[in-house]
Protein backbone atom coordinates (compact mmCIF):
# COMPACT_ATOMS: atom_id res chain seq x y z
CA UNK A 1 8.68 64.47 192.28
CA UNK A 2 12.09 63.48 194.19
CA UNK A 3 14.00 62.19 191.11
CA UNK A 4 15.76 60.05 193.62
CA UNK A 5 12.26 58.30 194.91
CA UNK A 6 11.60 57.34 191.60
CA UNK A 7 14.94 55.86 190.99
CA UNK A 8 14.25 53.98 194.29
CA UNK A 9 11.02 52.90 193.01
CA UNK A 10 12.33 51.99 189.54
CA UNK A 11 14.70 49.55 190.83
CA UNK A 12 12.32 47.71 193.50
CA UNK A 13 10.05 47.02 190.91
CA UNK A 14 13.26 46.09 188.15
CA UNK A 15 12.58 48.88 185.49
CA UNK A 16 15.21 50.09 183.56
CA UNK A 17 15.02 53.20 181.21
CA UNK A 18 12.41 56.37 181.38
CA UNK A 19 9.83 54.74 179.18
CA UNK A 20 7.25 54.92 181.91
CA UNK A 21 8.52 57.52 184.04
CA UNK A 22 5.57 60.08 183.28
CA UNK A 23 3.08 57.22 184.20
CA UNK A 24 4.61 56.15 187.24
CA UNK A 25 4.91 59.27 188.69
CA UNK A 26 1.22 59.92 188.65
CA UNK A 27 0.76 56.44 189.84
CA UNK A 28 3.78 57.29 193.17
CA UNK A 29 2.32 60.91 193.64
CA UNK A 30 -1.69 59.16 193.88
CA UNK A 31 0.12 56.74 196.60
CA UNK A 32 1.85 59.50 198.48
CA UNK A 33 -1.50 61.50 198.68
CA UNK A 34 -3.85 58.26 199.90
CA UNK A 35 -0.80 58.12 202.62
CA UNK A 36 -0.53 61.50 203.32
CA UNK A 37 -5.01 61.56 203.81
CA UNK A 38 -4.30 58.53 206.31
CA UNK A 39 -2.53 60.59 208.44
CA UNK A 40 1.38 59.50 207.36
CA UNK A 41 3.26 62.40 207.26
CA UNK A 42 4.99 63.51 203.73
CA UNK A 43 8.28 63.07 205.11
CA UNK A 44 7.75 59.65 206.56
CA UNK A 45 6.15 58.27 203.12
CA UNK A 46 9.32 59.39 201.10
CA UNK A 47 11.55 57.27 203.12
CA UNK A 48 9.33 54.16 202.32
CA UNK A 49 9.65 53.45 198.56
CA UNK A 50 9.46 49.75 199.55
CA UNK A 51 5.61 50.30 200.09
CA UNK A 52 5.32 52.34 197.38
CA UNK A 53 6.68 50.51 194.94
CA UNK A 54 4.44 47.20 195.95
CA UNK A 55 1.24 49.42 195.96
CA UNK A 56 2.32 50.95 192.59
CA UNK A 57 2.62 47.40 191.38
CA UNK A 58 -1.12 46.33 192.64
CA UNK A 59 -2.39 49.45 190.89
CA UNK A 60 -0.63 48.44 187.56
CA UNK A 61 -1.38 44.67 187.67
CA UNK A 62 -4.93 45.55 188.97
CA UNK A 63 -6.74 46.53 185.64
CA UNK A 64 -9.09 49.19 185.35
CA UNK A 65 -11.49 49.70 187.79
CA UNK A 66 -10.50 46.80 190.08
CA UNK A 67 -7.65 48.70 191.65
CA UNK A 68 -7.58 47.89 195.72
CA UNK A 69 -4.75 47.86 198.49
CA UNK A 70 -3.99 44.87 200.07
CA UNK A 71 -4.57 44.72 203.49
CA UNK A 72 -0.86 44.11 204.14
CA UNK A 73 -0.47 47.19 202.74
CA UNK A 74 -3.28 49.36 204.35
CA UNK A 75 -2.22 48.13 207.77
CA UNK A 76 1.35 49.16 207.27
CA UNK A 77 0.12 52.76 206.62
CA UNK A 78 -1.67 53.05 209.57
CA UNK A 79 1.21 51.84 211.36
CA UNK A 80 3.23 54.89 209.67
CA UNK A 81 0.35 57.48 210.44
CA UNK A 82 0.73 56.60 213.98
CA UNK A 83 4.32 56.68 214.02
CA UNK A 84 3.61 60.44 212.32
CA UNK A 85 1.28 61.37 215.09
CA UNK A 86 -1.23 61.53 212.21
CA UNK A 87 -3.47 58.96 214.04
CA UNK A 88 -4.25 59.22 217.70
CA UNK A 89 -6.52 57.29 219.68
């Protein structure tokens, strides 16, 4: 993990510290694999930690078992697979 994405991350979401680091990187590198399956290439989904960060936040205010992605969220990364070429029509 980019030490410099999870700084990123860290900051959009206002933690301080490394407390949580070891849990939030499992919760950024399950994100960056559900975008990289949609078709959004690796290098594209490191340069959004903004989107990241707010689908790392509904996974952690979720709860157990009732974790979903908005649809906010969903369509912005299809938008990024297409801009990837991951998507074609």
């Amino acid at each position: 993990m980019d030490e410099e994405l999870l700084n990123n991350i860290k900051a959009l979401m206002f933690i301080s510290g490394n407390d949580h680091d070891n849990a939030l990187k499992l919760l950024i590198n399950g994100v960056l694999e559900y975008m990289t399956a949609a078709g959004v290439a690796h290098s594209v989904a490191v340069t959004r930690p903004d989107i990241i960060a707010a689908i790392v936040n509904e996974q952690m205010q979720g709860g157990v078992g009732k974790v979903t992605i908005s649809d906010f969220y969903k369509q912005q990364i299809i938008q990024l697979a297409y801009k990837s070429g991951g998507v074609t029509t």
